[in-house]
Protein backbone atom coordinates (compact mmCIF):
# COMPACT_ATOMS: atom_id res chain seq x y z
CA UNK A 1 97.21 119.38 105.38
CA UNK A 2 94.92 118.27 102.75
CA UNK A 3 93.81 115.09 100.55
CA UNK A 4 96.10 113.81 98.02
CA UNK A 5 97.27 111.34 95.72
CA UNK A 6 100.12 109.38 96.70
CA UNK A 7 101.10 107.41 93.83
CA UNK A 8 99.05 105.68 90.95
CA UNK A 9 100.39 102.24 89.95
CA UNK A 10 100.18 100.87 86.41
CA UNK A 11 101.12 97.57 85.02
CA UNK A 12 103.06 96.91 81.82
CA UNK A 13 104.15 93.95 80.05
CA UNK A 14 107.93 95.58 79.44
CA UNK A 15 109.43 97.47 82.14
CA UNK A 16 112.85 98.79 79.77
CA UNK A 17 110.26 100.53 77.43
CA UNK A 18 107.72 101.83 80.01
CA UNK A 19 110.76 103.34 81.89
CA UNK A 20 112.00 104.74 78.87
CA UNK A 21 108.31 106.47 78.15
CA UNK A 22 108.27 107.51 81.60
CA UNK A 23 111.42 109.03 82.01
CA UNK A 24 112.24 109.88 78.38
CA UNK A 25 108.82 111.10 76.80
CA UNK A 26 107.12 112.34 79.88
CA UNK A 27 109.89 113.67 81.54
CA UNK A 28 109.73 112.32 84.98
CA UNK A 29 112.80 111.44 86.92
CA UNK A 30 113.08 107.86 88.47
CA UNK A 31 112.83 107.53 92.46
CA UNK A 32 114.49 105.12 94.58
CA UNK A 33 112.57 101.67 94.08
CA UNK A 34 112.56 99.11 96.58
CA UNK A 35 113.09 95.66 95.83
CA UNK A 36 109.50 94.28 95.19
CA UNK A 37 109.85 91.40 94.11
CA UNK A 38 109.40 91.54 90.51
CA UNK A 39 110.81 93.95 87.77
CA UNK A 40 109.58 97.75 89.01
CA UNK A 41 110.55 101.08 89.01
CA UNK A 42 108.67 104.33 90.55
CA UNK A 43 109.00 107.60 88.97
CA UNK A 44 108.44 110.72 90.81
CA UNK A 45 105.39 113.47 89.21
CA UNK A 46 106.04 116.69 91.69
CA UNK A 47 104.80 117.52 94.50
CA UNK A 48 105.48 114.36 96.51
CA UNK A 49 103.34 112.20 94.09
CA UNK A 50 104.55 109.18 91.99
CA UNK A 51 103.95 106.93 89.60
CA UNK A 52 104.92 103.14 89.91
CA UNK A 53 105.71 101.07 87.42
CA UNK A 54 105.64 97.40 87.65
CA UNK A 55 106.02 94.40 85.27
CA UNK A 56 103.44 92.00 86.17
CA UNK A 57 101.16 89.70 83.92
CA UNK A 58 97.59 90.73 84.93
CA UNK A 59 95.10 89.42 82.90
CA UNK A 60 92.66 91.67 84.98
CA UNK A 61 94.07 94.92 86.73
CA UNK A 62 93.68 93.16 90.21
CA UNK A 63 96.89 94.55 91.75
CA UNK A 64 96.83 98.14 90.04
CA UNK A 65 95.57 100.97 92.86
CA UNK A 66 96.08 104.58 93.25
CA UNK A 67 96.55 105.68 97.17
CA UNK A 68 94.99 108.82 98.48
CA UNK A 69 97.39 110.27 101.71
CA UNK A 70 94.27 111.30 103.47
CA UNK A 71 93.65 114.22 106.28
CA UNK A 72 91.07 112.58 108.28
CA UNK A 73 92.79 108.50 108.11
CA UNK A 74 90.51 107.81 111.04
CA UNK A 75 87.38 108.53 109.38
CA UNK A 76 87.59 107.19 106.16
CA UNK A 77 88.87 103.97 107.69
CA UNK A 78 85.57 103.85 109.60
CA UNK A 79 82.95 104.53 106.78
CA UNK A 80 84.99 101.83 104.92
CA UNK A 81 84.72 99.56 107.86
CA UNK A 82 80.82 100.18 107.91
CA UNK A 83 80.38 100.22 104.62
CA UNK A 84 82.40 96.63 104.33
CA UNK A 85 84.59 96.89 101.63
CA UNK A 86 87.93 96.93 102.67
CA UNK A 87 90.01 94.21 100.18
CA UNK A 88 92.68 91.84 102.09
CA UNK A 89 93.65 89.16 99.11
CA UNK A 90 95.83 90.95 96.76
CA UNK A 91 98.13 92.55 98.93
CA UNK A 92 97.09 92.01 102.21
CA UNK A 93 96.05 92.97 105.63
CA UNK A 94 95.70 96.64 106.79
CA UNK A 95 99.36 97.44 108.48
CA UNK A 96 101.61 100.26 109.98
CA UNK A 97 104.22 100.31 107.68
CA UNK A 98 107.75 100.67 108.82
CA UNK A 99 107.60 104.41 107.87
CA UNK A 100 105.03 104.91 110.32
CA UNK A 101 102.26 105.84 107.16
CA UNK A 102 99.09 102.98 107.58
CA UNK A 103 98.02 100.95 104.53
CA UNK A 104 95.08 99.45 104.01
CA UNK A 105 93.10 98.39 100.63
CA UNK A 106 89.41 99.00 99.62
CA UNK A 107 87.87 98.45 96.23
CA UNK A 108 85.28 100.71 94.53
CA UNK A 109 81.69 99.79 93.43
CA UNK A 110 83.50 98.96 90.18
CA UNK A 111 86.34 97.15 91.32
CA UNK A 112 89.19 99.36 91.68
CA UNK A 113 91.53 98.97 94.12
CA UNK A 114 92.20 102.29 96.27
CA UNK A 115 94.96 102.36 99.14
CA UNK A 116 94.16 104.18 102.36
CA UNK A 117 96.93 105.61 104.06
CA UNK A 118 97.84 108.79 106.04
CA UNK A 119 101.29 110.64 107.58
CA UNK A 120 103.32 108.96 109.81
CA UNK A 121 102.79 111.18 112.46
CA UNK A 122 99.03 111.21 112.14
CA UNK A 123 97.07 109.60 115.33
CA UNK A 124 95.48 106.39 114.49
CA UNK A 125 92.57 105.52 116.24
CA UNK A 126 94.10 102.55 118.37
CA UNK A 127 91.06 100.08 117.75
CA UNK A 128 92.16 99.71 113.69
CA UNK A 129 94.74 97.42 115.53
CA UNK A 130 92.75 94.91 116.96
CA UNK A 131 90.42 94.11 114.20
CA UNK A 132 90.75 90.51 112.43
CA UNK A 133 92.24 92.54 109.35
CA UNK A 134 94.71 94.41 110.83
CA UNK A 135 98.17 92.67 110.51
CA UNK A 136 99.47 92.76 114.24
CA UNK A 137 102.84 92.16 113.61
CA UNK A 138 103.60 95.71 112.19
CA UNK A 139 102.89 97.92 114.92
C-alpha cells in the first residue's frame, strides 16, 4: 500500500459547463455522486482517484481540499494533533465514515484545506475516538 491522492475538489460557478469540460474536453467519465446538498458531480481520473466538482459560491476557496488515502493514518493523525492544526468549521469533526475510511480536515501553513483519511480496513488507533474533535456518533 502506498500514499495517494484520493480526490481533489474544485469549485465552479456553473456545474452544466464544468461537467461538460470535465467529461467532454478532458475525457473523464462521471462517477456515481451522492446527493450533497448542492449541485455536484465527481468524475473519476484512473487509478481510483477523482475529481469533484461542486457548484458553490466561495468568495475564498474555504471548502476546496484534496484528500491524501494515507499508509500510516495513525501517524499522520498524531503529528497533526501535536502540531495543532486539524480544521473542524467547514466541514466538520474528524469521523468514521459509513464506509469504514476516517475523515478528518487539516489546513496547511497557507491555508489549504487537506483531508486525512485511510482504508477501511486500516486499524485506527482507538484514542482518535475520544478526543473533543472526534464526532462520536459515527463509530
Amino acid at each position: 500500500m502506498s500514499s495517494s491522492i484520493q480526490h481533489v475538489n474544485v469549485m465552479v460557478d456553473d456545474l452544466v459547463a464544468a461537467s461538460e469540460f470535465y467529461e467532454k474536453v478532458m475525457g473523464f467519465e462521471k462517477s456515481p455522486t451522492p446527493d450533497l446538498g448542492f449541485p455536484a458531480q465527481f468524475f473519476a481520473v484512473g487509478g481510483g482517484q477523482e475529481i469533484h466538482v461542486n457548484e458553490l459560491s466561495d468568495v475564498h476557496p474555504e471548502r476546496s481540499h484534496f484528500c491524501v488515502r494515507l499508509d500510516d493514518f495513525n501517524a499522520v493523525f498524531a503529528r497533526a494533533l501535536e502540531h495543532g492544526v486539524f480544521e473542524t468549521e467547514t466541514w466538520g469533526h474528524a469521523r468514521r465514515l459509513p464506509t469504514g475510511v476516517m475523515q478528518a480536515f487539516v489546513r496547511d501553513p497557507a491555508g489549504n484545506l487537506i483531508e486525512l483519511s485511510c482504508e477501511a480496513d486500516q486499524p485506527v488507533d482507538p484514542s482518535i475516538y475520544d478526543l473533543d474533535f472526534f464526532d462520536s456518533t459515527s463509530v
